[in-house]
N, C-alpha and C. Protein backbone atom coordinates (compact mmCIF):
# COMPACT_ATOMS: atom_id res chain seq x y z
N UNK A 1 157.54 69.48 -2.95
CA UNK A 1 157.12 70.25 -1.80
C UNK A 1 156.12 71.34 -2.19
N UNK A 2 156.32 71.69 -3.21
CA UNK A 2 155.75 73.09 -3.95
C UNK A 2 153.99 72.77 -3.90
N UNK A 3 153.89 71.39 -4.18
CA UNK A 3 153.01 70.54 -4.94
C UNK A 3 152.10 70.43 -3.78
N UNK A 4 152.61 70.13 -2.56
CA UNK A 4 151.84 69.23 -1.73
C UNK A 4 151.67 70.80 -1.07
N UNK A 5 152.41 72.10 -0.79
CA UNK A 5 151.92 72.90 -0.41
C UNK A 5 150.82 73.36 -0.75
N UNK A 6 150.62 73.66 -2.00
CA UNK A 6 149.43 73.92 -3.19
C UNK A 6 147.94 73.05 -2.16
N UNK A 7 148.43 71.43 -2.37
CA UNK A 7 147.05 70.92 -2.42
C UNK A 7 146.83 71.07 -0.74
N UNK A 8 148.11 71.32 0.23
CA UNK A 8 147.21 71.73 1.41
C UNK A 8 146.08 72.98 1.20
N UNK A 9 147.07 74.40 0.59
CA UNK A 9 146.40 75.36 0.75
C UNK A 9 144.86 75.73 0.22
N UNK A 10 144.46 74.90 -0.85
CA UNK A 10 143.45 74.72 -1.70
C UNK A 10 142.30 73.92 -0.60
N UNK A 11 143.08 72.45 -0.20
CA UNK A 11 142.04 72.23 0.67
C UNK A 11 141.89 72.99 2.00
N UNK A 12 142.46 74.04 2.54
CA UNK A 12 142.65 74.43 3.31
C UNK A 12 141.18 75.67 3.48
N UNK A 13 141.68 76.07 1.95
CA UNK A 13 140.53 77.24 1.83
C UNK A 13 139.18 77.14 1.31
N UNK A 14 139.00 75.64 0.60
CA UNK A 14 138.04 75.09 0.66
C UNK A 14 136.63 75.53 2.05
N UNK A 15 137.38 74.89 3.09
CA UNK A 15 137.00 75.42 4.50
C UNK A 15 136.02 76.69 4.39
N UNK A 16 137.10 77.51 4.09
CA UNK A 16 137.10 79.41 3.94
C UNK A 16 135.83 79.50 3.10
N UNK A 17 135.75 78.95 1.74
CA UNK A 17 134.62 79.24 0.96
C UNK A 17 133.18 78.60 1.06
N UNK A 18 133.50 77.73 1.93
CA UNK A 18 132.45 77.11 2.24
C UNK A 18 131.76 78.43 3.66
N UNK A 19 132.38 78.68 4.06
CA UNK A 19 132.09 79.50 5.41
C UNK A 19 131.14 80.83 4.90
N UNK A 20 132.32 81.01 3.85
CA UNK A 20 132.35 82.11 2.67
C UNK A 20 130.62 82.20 2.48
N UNK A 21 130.46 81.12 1.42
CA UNK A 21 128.72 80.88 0.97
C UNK A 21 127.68 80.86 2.21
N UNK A 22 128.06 80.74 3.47
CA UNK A 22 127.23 80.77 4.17
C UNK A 22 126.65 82.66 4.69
N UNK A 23 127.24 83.02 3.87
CA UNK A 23 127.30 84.77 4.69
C UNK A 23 126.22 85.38 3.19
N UNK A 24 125.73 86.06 3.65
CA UNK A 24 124.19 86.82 3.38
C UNK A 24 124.73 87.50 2.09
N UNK A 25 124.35 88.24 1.12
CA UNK A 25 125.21 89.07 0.02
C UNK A 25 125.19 90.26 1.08
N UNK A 26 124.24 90.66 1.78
CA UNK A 26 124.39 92.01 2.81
C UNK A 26 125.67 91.61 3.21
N UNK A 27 126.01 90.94 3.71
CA UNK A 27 126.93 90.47 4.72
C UNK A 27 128.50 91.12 3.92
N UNK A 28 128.25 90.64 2.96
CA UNK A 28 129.10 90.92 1.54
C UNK A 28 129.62 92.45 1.42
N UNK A 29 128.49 92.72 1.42
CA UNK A 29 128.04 94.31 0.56
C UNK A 29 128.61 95.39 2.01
N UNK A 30 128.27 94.50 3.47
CA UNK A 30 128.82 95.58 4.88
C UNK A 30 129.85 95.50 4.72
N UNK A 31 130.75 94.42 4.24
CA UNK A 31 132.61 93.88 4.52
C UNK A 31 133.20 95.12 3.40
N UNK A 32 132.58 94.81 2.13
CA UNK A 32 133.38 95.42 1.44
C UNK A 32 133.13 97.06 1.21
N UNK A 33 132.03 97.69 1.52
CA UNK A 33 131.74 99.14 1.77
C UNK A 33 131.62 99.86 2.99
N UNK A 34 131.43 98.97 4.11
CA UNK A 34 131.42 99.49 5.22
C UNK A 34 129.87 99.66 5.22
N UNK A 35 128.80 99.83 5.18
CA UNK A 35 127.76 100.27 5.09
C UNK A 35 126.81 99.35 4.61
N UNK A 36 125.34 99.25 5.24
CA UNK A 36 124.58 98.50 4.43
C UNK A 36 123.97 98.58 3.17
N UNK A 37 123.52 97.87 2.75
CA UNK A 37 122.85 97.82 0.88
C UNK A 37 122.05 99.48 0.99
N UNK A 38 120.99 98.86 1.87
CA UNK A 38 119.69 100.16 1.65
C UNK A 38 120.71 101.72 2.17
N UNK A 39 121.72 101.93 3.16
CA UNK A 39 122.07 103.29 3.21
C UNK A 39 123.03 103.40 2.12
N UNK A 40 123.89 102.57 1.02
CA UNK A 40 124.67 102.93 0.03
C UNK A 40 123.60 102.80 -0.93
N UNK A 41 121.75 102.26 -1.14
CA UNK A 41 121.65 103.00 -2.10
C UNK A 41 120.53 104.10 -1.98
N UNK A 42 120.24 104.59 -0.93
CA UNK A 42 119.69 105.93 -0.47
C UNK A 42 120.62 106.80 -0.28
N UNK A 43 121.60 107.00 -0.16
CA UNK A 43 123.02 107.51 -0.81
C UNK A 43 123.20 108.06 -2.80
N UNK A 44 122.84 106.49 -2.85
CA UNK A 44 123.14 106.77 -4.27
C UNK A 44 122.16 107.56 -5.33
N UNK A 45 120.72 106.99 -4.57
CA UNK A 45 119.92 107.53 -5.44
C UNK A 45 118.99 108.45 -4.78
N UNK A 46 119.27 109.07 -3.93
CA UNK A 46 118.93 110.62 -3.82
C UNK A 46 117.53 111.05 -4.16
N UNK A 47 116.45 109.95 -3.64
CA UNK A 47 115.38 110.26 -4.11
C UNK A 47 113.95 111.14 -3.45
N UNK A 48 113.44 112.46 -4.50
CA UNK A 48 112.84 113.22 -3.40
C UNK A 48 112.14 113.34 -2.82
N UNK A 49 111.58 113.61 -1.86
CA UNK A 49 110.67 113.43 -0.61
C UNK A 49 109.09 112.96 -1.09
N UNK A 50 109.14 113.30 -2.05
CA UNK A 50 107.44 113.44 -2.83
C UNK A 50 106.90 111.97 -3.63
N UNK A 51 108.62 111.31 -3.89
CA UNK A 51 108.64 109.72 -4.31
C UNK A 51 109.21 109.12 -3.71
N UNK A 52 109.47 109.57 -2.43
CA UNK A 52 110.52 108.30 -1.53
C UNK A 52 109.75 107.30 -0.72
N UNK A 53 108.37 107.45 -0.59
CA UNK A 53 107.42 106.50 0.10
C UNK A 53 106.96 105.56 -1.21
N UNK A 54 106.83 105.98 -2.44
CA UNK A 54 106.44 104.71 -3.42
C UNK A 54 107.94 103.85 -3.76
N UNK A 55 108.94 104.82 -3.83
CA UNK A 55 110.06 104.15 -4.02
C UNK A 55 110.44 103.30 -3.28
N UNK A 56 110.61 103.04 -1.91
CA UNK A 56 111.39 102.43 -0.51
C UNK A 56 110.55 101.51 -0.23
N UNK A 57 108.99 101.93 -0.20
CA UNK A 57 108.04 100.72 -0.54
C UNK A 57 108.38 99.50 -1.76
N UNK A 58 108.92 99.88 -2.83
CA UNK A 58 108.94 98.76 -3.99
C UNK A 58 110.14 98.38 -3.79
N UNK A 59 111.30 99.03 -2.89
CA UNK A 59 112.22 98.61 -2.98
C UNK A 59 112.33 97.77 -2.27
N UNK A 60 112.07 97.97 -0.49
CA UNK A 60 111.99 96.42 0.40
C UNK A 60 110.96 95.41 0.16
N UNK A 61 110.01 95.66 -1.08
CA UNK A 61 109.29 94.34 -1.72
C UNK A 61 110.69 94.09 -2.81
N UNK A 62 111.13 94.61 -3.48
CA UNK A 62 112.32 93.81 -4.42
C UNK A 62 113.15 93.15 -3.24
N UNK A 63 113.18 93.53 -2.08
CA UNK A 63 114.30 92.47 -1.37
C UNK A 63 113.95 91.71 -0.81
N UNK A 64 112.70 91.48 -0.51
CA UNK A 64 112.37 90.23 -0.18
C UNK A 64 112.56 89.42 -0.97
N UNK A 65 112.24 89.74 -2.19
CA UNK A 65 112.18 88.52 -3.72
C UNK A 65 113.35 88.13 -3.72
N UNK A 66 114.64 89.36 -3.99
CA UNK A 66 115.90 89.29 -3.73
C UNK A 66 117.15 88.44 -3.13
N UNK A 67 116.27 88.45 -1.54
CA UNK A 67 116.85 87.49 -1.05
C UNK A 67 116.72 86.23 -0.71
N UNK A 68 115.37 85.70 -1.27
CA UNK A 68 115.24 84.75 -1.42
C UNK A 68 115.97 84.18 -2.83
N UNK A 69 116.27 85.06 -3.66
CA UNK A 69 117.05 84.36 -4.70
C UNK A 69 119.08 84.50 -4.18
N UNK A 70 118.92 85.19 -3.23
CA UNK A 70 120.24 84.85 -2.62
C UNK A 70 120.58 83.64 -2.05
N UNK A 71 119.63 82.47 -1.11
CA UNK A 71 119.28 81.85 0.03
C UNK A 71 119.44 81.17 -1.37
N UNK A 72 118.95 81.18 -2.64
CA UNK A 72 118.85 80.16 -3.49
C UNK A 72 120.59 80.06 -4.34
N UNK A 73 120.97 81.09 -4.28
CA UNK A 73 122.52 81.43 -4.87
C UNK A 73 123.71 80.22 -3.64
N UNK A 74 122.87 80.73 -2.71
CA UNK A 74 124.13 79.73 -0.84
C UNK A 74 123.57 78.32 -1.42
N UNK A 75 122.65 77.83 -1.73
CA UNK A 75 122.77 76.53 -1.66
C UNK A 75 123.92 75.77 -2.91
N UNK A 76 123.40 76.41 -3.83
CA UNK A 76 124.10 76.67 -4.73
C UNK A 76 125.80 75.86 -4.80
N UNK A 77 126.04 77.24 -4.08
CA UNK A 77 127.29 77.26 -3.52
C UNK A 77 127.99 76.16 -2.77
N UNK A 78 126.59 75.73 -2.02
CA UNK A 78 127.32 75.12 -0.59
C UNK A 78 127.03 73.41 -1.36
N UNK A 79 126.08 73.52 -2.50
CA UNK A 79 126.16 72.03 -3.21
C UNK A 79 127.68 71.83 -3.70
N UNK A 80 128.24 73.06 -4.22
CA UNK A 80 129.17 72.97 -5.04
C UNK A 80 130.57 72.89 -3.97
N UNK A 81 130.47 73.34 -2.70
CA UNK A 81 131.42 73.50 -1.78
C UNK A 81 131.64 71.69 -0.87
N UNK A 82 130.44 70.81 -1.50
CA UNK A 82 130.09 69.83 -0.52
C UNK A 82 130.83 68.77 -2.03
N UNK A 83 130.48 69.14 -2.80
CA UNK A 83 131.00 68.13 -4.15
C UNK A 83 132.43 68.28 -4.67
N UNK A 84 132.54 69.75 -4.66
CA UNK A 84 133.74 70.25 -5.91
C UNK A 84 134.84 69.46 -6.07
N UNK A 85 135.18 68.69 -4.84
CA UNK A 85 136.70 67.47 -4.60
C UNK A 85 135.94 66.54 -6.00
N UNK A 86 134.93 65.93 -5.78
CA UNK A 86 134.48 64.68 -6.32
C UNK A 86 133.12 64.84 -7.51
N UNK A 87 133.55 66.22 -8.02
CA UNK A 87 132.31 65.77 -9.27
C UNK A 87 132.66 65.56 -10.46
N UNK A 88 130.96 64.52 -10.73
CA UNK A 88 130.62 64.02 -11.34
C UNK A 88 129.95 64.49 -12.59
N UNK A 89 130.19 64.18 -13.60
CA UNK A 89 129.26 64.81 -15.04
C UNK A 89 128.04 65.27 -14.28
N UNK A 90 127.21 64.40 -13.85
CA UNK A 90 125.85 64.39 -12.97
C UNK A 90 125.66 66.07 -12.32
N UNK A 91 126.93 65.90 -11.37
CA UNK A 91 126.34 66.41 -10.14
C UNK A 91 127.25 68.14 -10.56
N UNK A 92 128.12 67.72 -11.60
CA UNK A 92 128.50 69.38 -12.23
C UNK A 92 127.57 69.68 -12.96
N UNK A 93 126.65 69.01 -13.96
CA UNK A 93 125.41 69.44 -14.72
C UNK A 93 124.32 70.30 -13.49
N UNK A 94 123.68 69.51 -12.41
CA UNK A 94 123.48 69.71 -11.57
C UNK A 94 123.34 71.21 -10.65
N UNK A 95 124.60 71.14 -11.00
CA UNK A 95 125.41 72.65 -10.22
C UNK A 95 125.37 73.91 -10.89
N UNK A 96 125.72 73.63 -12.09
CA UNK A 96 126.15 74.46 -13.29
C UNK A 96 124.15 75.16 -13.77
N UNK A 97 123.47 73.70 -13.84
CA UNK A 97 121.79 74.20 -13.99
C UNK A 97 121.21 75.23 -13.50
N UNK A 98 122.05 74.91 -11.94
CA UNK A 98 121.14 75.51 -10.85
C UNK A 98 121.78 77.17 -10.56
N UNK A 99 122.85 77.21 -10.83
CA UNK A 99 123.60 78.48 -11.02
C UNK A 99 123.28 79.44 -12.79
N UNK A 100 123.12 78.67 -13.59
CA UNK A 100 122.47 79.31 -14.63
C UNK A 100 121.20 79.95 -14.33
N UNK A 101 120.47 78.96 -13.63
CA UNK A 101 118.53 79.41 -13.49
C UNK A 101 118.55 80.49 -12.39
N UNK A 102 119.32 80.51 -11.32
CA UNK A 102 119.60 82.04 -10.77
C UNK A 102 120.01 82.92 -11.00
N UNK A 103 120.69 82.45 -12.28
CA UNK A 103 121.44 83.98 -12.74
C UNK A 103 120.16 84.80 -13.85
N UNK A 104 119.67 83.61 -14.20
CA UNK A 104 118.21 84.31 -14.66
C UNK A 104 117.49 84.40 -14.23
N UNK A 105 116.71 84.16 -13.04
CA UNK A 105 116.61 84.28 -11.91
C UNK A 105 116.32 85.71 -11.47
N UNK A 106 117.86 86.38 -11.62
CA UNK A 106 117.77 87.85 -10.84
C UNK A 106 117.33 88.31 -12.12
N UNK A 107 117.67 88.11 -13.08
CA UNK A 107 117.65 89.05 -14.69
C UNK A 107 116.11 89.08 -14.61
N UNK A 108 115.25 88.49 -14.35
CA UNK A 108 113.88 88.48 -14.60
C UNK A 108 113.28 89.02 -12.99
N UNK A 109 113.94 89.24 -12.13
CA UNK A 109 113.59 89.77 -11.11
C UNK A 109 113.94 91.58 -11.32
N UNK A 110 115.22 91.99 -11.78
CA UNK A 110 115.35 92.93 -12.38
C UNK A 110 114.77 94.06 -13.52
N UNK A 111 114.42 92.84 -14.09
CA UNK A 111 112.87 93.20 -14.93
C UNK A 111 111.88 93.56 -15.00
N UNK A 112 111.05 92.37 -13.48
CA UNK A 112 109.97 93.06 -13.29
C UNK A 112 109.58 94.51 -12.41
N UNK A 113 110.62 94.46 -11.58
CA UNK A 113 111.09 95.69 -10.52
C UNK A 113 111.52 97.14 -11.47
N UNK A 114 112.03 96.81 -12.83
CA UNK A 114 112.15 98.06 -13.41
C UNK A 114 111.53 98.82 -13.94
N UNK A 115 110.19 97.92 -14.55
CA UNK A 115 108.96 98.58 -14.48
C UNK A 115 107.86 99.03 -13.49
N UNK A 116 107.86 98.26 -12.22
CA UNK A 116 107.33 98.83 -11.06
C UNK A 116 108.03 100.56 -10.42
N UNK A 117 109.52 100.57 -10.44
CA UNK A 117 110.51 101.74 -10.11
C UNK A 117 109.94 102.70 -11.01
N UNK A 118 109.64 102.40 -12.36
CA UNK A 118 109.71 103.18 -13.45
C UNK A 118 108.16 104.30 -13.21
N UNK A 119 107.00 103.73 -12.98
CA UNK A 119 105.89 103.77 -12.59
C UNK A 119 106.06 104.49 -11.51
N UNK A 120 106.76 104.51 -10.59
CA UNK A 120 106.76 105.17 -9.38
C UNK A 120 108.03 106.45 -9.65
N UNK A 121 108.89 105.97 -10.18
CA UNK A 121 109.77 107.08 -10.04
C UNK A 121 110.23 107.96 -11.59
N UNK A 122 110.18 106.92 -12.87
CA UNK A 122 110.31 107.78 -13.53
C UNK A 122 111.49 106.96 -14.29
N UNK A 123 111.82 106.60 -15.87
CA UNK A 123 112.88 105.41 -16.64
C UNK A 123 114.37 105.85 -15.69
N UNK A 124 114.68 107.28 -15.74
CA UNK A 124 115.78 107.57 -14.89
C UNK A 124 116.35 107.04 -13.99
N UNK A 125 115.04 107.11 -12.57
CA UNK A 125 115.64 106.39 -11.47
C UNK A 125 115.48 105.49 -11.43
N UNK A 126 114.70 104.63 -12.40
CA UNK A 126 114.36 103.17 -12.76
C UNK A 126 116.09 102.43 -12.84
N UNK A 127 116.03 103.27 -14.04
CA UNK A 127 117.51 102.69 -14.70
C UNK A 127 118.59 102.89 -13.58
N UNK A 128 118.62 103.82 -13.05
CA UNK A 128 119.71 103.94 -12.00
C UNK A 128 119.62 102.96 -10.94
N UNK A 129 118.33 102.66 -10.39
CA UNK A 129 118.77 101.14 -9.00
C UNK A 129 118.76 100.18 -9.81
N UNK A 130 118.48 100.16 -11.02
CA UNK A 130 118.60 98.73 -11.75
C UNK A 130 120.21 98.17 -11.91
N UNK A 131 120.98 100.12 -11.95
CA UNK A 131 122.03 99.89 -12.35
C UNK A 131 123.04 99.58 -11.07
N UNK A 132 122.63 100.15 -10.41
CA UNK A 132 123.00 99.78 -9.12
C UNK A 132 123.22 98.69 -8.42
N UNK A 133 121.85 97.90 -8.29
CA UNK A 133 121.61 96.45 -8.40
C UNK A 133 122.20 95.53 -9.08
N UNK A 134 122.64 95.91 -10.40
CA UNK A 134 123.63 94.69 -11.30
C UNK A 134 124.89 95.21 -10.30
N UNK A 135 125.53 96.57 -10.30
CA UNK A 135 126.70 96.57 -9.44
C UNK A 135 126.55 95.75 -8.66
N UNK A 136 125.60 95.68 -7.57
CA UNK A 136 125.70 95.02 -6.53
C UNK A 136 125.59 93.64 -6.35
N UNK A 137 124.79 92.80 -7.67
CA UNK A 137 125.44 91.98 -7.70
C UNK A 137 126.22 91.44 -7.96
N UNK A 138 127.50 92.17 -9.12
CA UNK A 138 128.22 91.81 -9.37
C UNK A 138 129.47 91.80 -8.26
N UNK A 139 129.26 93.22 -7.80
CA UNK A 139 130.22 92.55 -6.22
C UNK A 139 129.93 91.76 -5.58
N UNK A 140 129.02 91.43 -5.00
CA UNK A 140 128.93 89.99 -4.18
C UNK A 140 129.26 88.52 -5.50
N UNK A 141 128.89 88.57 -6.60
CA UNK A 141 129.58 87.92 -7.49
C UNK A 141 130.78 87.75 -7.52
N UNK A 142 131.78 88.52 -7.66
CA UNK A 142 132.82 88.53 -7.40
C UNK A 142 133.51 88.02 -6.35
N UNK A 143 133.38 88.70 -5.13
CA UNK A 143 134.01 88.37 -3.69
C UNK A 143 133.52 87.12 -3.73
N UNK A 144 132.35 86.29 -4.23
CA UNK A 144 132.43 85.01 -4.30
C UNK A 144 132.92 84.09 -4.86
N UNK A 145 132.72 84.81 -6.16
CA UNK A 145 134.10 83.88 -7.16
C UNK A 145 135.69 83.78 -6.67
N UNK A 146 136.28 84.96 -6.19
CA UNK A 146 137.15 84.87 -5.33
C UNK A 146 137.85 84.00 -4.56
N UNK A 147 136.68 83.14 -3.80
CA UNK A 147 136.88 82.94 -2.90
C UNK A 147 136.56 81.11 -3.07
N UNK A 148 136.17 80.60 -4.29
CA UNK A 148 135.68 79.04 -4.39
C UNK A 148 137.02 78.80 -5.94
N UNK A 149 137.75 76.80 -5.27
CA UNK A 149 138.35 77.00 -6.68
C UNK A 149 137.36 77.37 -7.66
N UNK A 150 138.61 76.97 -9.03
CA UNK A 150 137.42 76.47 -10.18
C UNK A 150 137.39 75.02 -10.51
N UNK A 151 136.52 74.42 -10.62
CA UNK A 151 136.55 73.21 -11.25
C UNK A 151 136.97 72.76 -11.76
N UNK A 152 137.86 71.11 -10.98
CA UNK A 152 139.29 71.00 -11.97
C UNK A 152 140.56 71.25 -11.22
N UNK A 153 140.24 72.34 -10.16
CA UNK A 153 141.61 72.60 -9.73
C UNK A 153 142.54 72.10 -8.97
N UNK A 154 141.77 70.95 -8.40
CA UNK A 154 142.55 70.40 -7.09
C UNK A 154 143.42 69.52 -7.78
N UNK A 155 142.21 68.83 -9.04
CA UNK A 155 142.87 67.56 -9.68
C UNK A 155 144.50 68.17 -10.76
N UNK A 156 143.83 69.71 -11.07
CA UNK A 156 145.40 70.49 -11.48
C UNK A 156 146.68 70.39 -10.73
N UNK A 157 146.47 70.69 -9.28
CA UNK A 157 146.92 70.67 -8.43
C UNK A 157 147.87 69.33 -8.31
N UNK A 158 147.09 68.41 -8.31
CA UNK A 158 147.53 67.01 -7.49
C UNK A 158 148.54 66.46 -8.58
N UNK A 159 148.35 66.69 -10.15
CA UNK A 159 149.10 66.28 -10.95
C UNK A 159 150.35 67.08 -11.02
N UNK A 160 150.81 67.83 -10.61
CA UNK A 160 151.69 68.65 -10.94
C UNK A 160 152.78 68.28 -10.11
């Protein structure tokens, strides 16, 4: 009974994470702070009147880039949410590729934005939305990992 509860609830939430990957990292970032990205980090980084037009400028150009590497993170997801019952060496290589090359991806998006910040604001506040930015993705990282098995698990599941 224990067993077959398991593999309902797994496929159950399957559902959930699939729904899950469809929601924005903003989407993410409002649930779990209450607040959007740009007012928790004009909040955070407190920047003064004399650099807040070069700053806010480079910053909604980093989110455009941004979220297009998010839109690239959901497919991602939703390959892995459409397979995860039934993969294949193939189609986990596949998955696993395409989730590596975004995760470098942001690292080289992070990069180039820290020298643009730096130029405008100074290594300080550079380093600070950079640092910010890994927070932030690591929370939406998280609440996503959360929320998808791991690979392997159902078939854990079913044997038991």
């Amino acid at each position: 009974m224990k067993k077959v509860f398991l593999i309902v609830l797994v496929t159950l939430t399957s559902g959930v994470f699939a729904q899950n990957a469809d929601k924005e990292d903003l989407e993410i970032i409002q649930g779990v702070y209450g607040k959007s990205k740009k007012e928790l980090a004009q909040t955070y980084m407190a920047i003064p009147a004399a650099q807040a037009d070069a700053f806010w400028k480079i910053y909604d150009e980093f989110e455009v880039e941004r979220k297009a590497l998010g839109t690239a993170k959901v497919a991602v997801i939703n390959d892995y949410a459409a397979n995860f019952a039934n993969l294949t060496d193939e189609s986990a290589n596949k998955i696993a590729k395409a989730g590596l090359k975004n995760n470098l991806d942001y690292q080289k998006l992070f990069s180039k934005y820290y020298d643009k910040y730096k130029k405008a604001v100074g290594a300080i506040n550079a380093a600070k939305i950079i640092q910010f930015e890994n927070y932030m993705q690591t929370t939406v990282q998280s609440e996503i990992q959360n929320s998808i098995p791991f690979v392997g698990e159902i078939e854990a599941l079913k044997t038991k």
